[in-house]
N, C-alpha and C. Protein backbone atom coordinates (compact mmCIF):
# COMPACT_ATOMS: atom_id res chain seq x y z
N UNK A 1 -20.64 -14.40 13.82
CA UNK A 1 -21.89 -13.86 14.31
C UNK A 1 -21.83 -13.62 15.82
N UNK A 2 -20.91 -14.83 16.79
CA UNK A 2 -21.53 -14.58 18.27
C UNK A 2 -20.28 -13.51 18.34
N UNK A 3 -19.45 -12.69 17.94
CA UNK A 3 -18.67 -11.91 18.43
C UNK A 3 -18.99 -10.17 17.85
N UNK A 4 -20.06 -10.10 16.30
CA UNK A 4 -21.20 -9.27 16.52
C UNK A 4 -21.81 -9.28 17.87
N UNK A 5 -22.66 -9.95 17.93
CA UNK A 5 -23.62 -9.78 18.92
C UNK A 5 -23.19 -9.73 20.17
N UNK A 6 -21.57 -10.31 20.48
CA UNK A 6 -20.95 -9.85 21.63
C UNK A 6 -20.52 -8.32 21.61
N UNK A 7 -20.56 -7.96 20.81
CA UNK A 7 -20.02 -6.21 20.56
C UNK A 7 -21.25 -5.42 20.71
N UNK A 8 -22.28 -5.68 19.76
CA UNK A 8 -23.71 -5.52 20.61
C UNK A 8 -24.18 -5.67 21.76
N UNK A 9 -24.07 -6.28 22.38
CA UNK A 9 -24.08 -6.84 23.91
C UNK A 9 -23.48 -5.92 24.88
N UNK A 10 -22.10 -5.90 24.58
CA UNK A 10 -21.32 -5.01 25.31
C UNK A 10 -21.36 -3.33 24.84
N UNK A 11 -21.85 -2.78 23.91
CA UNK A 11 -22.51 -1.60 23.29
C UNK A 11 -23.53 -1.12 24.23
N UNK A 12 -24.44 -1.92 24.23
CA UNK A 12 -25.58 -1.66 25.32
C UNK A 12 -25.32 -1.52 26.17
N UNK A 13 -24.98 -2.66 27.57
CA UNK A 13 -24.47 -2.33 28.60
C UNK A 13 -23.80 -0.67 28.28
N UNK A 14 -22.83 -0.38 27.49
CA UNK A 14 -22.03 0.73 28.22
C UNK A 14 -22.75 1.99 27.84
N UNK A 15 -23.71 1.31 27.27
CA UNK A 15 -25.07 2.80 27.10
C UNK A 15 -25.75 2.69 27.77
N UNK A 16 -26.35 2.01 28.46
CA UNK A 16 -27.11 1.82 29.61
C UNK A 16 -26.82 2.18 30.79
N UNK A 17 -25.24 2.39 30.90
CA UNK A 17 -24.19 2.43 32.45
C UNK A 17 -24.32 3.76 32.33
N UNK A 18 -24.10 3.92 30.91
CA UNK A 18 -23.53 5.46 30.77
C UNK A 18 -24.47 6.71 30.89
N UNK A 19 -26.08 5.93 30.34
CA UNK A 19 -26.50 6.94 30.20
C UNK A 19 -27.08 7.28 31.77
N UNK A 20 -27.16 6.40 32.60
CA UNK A 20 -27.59 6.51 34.26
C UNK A 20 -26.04 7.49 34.29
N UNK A 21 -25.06 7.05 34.60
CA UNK A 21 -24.33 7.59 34.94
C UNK A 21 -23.84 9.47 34.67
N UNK A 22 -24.24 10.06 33.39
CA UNK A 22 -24.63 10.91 33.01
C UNK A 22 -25.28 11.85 33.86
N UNK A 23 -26.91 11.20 33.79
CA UNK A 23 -27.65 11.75 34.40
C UNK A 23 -27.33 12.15 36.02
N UNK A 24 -26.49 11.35 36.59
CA UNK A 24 -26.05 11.76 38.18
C UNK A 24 -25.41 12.15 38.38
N UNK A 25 -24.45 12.18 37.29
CA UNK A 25 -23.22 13.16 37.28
C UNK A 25 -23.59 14.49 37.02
N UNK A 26 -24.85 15.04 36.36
CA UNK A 26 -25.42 15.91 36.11
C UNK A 26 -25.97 16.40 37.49
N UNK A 27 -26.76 15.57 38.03
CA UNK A 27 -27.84 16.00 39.15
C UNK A 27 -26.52 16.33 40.50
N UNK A 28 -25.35 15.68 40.54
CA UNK A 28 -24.49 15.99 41.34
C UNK A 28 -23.89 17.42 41.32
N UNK A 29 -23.26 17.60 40.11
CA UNK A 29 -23.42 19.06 39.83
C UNK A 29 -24.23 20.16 40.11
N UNK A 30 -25.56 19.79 39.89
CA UNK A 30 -26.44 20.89 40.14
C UNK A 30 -26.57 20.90 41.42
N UNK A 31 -26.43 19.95 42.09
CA UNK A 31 -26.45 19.98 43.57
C UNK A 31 -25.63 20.98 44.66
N UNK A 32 -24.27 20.71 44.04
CA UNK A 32 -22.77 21.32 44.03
C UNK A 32 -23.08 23.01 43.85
N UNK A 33 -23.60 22.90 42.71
CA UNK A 33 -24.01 24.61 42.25
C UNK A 33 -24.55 25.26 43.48
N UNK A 34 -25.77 24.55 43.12
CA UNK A 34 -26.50 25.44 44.46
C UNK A 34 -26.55 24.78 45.52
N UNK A 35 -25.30 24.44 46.38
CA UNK A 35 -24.98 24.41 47.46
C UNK A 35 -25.91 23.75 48.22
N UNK A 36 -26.61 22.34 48.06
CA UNK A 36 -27.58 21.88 48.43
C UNK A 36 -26.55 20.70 49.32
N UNK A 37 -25.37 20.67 49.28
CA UNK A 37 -24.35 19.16 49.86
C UNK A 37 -23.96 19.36 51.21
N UNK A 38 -24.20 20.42 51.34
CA UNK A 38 -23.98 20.57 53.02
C UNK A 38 -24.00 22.05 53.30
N UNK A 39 -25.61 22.15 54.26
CA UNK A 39 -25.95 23.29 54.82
C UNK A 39 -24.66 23.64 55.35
N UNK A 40 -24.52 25.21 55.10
CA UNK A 40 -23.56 25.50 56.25
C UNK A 40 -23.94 25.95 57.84
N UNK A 41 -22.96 25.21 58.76
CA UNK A 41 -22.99 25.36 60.01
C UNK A 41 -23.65 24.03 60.70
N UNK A 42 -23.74 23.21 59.80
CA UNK A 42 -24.17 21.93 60.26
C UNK A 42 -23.09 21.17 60.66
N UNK A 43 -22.74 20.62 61.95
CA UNK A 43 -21.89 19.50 62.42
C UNK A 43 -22.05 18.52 61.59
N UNK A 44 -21.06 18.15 61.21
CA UNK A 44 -21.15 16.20 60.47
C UNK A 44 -20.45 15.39 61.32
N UNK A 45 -20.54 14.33 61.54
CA UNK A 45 -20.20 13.56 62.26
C UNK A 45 -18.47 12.81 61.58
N UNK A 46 -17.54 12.55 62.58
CA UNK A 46 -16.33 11.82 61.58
C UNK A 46 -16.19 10.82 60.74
N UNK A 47 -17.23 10.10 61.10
CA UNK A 47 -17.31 8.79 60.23
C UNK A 47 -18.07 9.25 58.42
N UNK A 48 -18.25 10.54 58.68
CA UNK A 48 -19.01 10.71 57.18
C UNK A 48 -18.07 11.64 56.18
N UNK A 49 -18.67 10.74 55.05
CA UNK A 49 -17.93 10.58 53.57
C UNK A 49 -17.16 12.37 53.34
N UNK A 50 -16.28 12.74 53.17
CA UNK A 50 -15.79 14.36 53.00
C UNK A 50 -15.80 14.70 51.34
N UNK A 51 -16.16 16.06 51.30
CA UNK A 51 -16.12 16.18 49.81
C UNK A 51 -16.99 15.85 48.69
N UNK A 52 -16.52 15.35 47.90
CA UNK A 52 -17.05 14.79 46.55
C UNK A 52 -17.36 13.59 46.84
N UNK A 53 -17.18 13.14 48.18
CA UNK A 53 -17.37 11.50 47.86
C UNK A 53 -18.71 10.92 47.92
N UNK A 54 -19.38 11.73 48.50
CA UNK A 54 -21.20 10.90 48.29
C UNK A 54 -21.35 11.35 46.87
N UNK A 55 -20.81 12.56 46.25
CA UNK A 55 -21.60 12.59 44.67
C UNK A 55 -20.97 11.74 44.16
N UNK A 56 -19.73 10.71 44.35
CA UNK A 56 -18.53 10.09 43.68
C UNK A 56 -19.57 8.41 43.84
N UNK A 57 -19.48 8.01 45.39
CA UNK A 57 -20.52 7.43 45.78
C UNK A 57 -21.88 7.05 45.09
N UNK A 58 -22.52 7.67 44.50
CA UNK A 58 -23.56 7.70 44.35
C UNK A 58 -23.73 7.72 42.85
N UNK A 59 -22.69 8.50 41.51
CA UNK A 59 -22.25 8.38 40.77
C UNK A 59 -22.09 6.76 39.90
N UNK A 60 -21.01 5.88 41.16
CA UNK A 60 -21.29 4.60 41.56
C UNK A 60 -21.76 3.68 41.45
N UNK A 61 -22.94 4.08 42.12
CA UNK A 61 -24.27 3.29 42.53
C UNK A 61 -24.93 3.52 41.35
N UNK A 62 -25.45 4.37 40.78
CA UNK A 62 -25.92 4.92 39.38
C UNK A 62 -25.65 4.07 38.35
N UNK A 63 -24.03 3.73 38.21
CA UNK A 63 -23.67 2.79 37.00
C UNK A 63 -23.98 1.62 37.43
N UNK A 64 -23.77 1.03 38.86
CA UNK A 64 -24.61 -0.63 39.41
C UNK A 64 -25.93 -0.53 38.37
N UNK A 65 -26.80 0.16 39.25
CA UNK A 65 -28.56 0.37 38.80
C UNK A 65 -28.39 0.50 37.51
N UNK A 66 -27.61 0.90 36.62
CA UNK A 66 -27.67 0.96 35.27
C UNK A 66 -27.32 -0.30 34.37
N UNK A 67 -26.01 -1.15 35.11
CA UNK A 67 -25.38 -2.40 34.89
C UNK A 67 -27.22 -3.43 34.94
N UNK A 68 -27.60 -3.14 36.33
CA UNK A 68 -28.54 -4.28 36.54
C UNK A 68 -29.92 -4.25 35.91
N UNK A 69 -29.97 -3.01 35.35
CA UNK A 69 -30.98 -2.28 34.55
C UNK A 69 -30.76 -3.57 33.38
N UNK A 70 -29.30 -3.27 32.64
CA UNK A 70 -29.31 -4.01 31.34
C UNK A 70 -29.46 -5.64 31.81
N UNK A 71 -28.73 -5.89 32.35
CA UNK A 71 -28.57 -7.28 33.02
C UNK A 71 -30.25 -7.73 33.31
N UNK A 72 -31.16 -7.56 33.60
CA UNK A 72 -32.30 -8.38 34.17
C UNK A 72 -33.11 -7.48 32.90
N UNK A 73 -33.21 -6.61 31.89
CA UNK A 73 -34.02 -6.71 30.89
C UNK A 73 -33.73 -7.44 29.72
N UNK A 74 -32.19 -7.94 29.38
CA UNK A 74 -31.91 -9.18 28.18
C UNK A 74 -32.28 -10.50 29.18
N UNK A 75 -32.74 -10.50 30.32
CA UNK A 75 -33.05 -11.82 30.78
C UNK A 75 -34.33 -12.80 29.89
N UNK A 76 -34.46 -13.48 29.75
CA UNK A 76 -35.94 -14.34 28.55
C UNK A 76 -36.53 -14.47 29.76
N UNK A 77 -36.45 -14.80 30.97
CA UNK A 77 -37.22 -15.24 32.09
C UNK A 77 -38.61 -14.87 31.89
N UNK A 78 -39.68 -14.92 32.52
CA UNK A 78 -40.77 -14.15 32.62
C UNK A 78 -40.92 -13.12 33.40
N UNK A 79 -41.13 -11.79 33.80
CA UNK A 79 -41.68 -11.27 34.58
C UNK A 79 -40.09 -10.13 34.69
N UNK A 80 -39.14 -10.10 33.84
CA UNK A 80 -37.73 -9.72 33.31
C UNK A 80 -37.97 -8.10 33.18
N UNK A 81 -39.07 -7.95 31.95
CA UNK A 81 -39.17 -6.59 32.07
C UNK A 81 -39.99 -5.86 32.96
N UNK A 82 -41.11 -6.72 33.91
CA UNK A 82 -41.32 -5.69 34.80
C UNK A 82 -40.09 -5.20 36.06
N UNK A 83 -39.25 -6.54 36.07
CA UNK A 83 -38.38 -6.39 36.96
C UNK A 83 -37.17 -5.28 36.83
N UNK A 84 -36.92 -4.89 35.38
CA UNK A 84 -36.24 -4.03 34.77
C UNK A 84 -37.05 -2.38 35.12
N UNK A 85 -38.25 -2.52 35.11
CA UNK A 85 -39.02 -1.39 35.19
C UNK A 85 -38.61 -1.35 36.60
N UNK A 86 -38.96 -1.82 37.22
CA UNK A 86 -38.92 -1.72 38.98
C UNK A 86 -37.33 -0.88 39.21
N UNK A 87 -36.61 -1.31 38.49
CA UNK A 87 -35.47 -0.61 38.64
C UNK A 87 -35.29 0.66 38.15
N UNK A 88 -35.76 0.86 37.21
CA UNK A 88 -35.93 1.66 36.38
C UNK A 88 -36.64 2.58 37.70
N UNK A 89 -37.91 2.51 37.86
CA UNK A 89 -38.43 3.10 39.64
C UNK A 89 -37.69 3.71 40.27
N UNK A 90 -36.52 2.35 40.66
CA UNK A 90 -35.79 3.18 42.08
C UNK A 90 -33.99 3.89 41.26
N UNK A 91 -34.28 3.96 40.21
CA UNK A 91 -33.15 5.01 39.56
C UNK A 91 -34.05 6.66 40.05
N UNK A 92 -35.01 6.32 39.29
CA UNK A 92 -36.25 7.70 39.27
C UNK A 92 -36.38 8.21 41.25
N UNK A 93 -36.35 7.10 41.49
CA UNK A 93 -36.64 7.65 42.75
C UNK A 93 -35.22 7.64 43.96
N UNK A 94 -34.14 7.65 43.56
CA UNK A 94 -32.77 7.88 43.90
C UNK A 94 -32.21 9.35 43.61
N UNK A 95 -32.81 9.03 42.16
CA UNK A 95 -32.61 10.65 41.61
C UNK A 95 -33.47 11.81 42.09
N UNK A 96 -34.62 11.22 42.60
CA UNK A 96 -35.44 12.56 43.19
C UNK A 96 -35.26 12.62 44.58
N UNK A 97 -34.57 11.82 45.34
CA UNK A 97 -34.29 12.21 46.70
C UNK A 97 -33.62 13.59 47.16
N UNK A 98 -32.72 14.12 46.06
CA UNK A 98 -31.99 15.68 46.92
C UNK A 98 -33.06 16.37 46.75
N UNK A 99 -34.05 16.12 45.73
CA UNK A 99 -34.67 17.39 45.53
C UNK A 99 -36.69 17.47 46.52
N UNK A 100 -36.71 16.52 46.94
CA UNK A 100 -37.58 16.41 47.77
C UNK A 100 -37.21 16.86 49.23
N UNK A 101 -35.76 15.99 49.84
CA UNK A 101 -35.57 16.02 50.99
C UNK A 101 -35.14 18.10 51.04
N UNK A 102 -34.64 18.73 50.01
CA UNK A 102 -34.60 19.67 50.27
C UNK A 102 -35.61 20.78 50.13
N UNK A 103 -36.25 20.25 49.34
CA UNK A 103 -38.02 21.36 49.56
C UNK A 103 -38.51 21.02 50.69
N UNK A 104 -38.59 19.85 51.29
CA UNK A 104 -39.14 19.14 52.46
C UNK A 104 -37.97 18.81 53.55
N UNK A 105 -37.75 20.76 54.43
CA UNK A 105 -36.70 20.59 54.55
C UNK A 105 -37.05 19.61 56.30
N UNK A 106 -35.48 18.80 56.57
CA UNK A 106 -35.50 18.92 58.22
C UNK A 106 -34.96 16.69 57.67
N UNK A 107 -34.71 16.74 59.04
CA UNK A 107 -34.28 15.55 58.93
C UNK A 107 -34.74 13.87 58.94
N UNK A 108 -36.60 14.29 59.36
CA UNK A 108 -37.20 13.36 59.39
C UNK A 108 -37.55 12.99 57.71
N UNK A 109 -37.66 13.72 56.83
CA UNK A 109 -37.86 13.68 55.18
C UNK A 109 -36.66 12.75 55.10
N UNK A 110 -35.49 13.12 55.53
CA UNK A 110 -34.26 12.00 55.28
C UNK A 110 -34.84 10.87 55.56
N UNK A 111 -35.14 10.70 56.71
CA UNK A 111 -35.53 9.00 57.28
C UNK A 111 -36.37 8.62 56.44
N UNK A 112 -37.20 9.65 55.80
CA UNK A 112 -38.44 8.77 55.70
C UNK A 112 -38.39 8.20 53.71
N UNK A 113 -37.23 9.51 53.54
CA UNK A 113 -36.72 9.20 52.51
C UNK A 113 -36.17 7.74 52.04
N UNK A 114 -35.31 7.38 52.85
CA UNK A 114 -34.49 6.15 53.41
C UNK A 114 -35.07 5.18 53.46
N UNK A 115 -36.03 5.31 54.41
CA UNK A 115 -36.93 4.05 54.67
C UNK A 115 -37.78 3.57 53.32
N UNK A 116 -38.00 4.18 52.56
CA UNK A 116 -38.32 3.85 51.46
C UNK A 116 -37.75 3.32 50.63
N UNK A 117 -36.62 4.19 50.37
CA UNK A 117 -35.58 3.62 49.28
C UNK A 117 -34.96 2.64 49.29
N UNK A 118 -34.88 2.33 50.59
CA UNK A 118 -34.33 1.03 51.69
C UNK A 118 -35.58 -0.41 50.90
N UNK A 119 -36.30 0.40 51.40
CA UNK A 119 -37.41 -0.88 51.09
C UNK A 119 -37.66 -1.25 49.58
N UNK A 120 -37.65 -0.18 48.94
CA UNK A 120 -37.55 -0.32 47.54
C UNK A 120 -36.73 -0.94 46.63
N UNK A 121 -35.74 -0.92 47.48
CA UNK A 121 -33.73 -1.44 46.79
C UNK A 121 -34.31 -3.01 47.28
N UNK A 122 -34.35 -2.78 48.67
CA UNK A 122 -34.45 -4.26 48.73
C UNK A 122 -35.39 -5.69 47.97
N UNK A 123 -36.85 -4.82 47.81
CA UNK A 123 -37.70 -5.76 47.46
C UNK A 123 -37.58 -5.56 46.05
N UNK A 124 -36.34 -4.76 45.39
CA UNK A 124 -36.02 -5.19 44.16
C UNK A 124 -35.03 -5.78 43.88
N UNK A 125 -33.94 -6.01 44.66
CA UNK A 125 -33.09 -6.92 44.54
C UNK A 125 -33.70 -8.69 45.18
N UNK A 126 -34.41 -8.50 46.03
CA UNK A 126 -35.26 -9.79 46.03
C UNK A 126 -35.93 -10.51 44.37
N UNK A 127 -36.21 -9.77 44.08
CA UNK A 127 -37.32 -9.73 42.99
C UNK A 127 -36.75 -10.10 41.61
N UNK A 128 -35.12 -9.13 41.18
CA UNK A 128 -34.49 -9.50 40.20
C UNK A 128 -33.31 -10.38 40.03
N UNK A 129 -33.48 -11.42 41.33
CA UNK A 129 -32.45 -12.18 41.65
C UNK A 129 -32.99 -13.39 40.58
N UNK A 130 -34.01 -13.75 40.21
CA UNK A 130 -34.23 -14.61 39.67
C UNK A 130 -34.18 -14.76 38.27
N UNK A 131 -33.92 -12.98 37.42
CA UNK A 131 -33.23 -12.64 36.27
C UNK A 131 -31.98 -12.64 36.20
N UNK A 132 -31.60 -12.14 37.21
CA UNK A 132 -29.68 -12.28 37.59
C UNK A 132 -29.17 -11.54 38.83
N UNK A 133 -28.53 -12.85 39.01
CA UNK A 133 -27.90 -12.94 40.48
C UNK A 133 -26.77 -11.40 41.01
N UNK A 134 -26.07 -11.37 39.67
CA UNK A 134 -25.30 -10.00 40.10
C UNK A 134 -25.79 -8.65 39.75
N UNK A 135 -27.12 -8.30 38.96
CA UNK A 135 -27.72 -6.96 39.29
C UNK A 135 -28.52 -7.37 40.27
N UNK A 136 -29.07 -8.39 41.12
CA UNK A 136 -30.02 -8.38 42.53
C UNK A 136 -28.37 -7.55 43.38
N UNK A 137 -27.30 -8.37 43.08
CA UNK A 137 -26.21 -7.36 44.04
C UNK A 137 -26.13 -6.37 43.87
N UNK A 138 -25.86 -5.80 42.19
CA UNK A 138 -25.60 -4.74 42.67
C UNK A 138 -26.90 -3.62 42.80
N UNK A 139 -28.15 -4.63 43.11
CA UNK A 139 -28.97 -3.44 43.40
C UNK A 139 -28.80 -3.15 45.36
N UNK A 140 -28.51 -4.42 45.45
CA UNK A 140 -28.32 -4.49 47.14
C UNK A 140 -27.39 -3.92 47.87
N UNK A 141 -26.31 -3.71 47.07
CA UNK A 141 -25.21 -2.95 46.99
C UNK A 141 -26.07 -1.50 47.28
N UNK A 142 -26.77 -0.38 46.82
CA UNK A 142 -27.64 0.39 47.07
C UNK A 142 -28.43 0.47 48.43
N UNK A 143 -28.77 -0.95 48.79
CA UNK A 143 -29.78 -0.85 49.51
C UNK A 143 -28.78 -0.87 51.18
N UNK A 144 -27.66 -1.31 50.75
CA UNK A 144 -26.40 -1.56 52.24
C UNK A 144 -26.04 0.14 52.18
N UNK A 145 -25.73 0.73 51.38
CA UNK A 145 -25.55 2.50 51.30
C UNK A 145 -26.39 2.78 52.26
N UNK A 146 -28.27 2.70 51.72
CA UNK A 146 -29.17 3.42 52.57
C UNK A 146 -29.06 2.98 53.58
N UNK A 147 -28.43 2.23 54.11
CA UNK A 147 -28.56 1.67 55.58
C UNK A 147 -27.41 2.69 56.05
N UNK A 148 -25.76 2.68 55.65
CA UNK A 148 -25.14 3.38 56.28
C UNK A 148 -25.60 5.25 55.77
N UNK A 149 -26.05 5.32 54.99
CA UNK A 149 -26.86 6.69 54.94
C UNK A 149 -28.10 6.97 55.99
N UNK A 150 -28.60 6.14 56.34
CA UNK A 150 -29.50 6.32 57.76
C UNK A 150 -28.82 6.48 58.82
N UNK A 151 -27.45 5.35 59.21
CA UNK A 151 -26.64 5.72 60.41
C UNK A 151 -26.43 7.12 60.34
N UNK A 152 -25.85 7.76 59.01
CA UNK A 152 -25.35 8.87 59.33
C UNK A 152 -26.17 10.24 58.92
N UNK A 153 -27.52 10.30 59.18
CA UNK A 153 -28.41 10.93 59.42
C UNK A 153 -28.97 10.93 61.02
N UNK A 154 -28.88 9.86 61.06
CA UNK A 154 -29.04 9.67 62.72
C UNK A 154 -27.80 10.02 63.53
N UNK A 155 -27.05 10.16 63.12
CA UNK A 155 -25.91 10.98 63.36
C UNK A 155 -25.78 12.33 63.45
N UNK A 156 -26.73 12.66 62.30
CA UNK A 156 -26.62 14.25 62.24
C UNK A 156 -27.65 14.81 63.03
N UNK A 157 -28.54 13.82 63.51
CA UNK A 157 -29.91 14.48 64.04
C UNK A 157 -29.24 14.61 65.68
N UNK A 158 -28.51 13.60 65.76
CA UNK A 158 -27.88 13.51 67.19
C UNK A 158 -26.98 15.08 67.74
N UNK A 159 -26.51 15.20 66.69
CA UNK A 159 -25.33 16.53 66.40
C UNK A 159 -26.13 17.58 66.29
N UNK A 160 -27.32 17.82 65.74
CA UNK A 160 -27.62 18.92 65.40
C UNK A 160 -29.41 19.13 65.69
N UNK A 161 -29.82 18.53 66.20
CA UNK A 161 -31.21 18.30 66.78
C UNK A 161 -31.67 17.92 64.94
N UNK A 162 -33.57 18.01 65.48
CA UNK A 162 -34.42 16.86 64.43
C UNK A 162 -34.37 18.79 63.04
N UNK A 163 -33.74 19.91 63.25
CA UNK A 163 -34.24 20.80 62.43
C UNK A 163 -33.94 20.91 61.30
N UNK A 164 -34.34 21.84 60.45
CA UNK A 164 -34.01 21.91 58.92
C UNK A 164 -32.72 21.11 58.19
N UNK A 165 -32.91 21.07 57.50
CA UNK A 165 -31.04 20.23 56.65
C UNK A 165 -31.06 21.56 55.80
């Protein structure tokens, strides 16, 4: 029986990873399509990621949030599935960042983007640490990104004044 339910167990998880992961691998693409990954004629700074690697990046991060997704909703704890929802939140709201910051064009939407998501990652990895210790990481894992994703917005604002992205 416990090696059913270990195959079950591990079934989920990789539907859970997979199906986040999917979805960003999707939204990366469409991104790619229509050329939303880097205005042209915009300076980037050297320290930032070249290529595929923020959709690779972020791809990533997608299967964490998806790992910690499953991880803190089989928790029995109390308060497990709102904590699962909360994540569930900042998947939804990870995934809608290209498409806000680029209708809402310019570089302060980044920050302010950030500052949120920042705050959001964090006070959910606070929150689902007490369902489990390694999706609070790897939601925090996310929330250390938006931090070096702010350096290097503030980078670009430095390079290229506060205008459109």
């Amino acid at each position: 029986m416990f090696a059913i339910r270990e195959r079950r167990n591990r079934l989920s998880l990789s539907a859970s990873v997979a199906a986040v992961v999917v979805i960003a691998g999707v939204t990366d693409a469409a991104i790619r399509a229509v050329g939303w990954n880097q205005p042209p004629g915009e300076i980037w700074p050297d320290f930032a990621p070249r290529g595929r690697a923020i959709g690779l990046i972020w791809v990533g991060l997608f299967g964490g949030m998806g790992a910690a997704h499953w991880l803190v909703a089989r928790s029995a704890r109390s308060g497990a599935a709102r904590s699962a929802d909360a994540i569930a939140v900042l998947i939804a709201a990870c995934l809608s960042y290209p498409f806000y910051t680029h209708f809402i064009h310019g570089h302060a939407t980044e920050l302010a983007g950030n500052v949120v998501t920042f705050v959001l990652a964090t006070g959910i990895a606070i929150r689902t640490r007490h369902h489990s210790r390694l999706g609070a990481v790897l939601i925090g894992v996310v929330a250390a990104w938006i931090v070096f994703a702010t350096v290097l917005v503030l980078a670009l604002i430095r390079l290229n004044g506060w205008g459109t992205t």
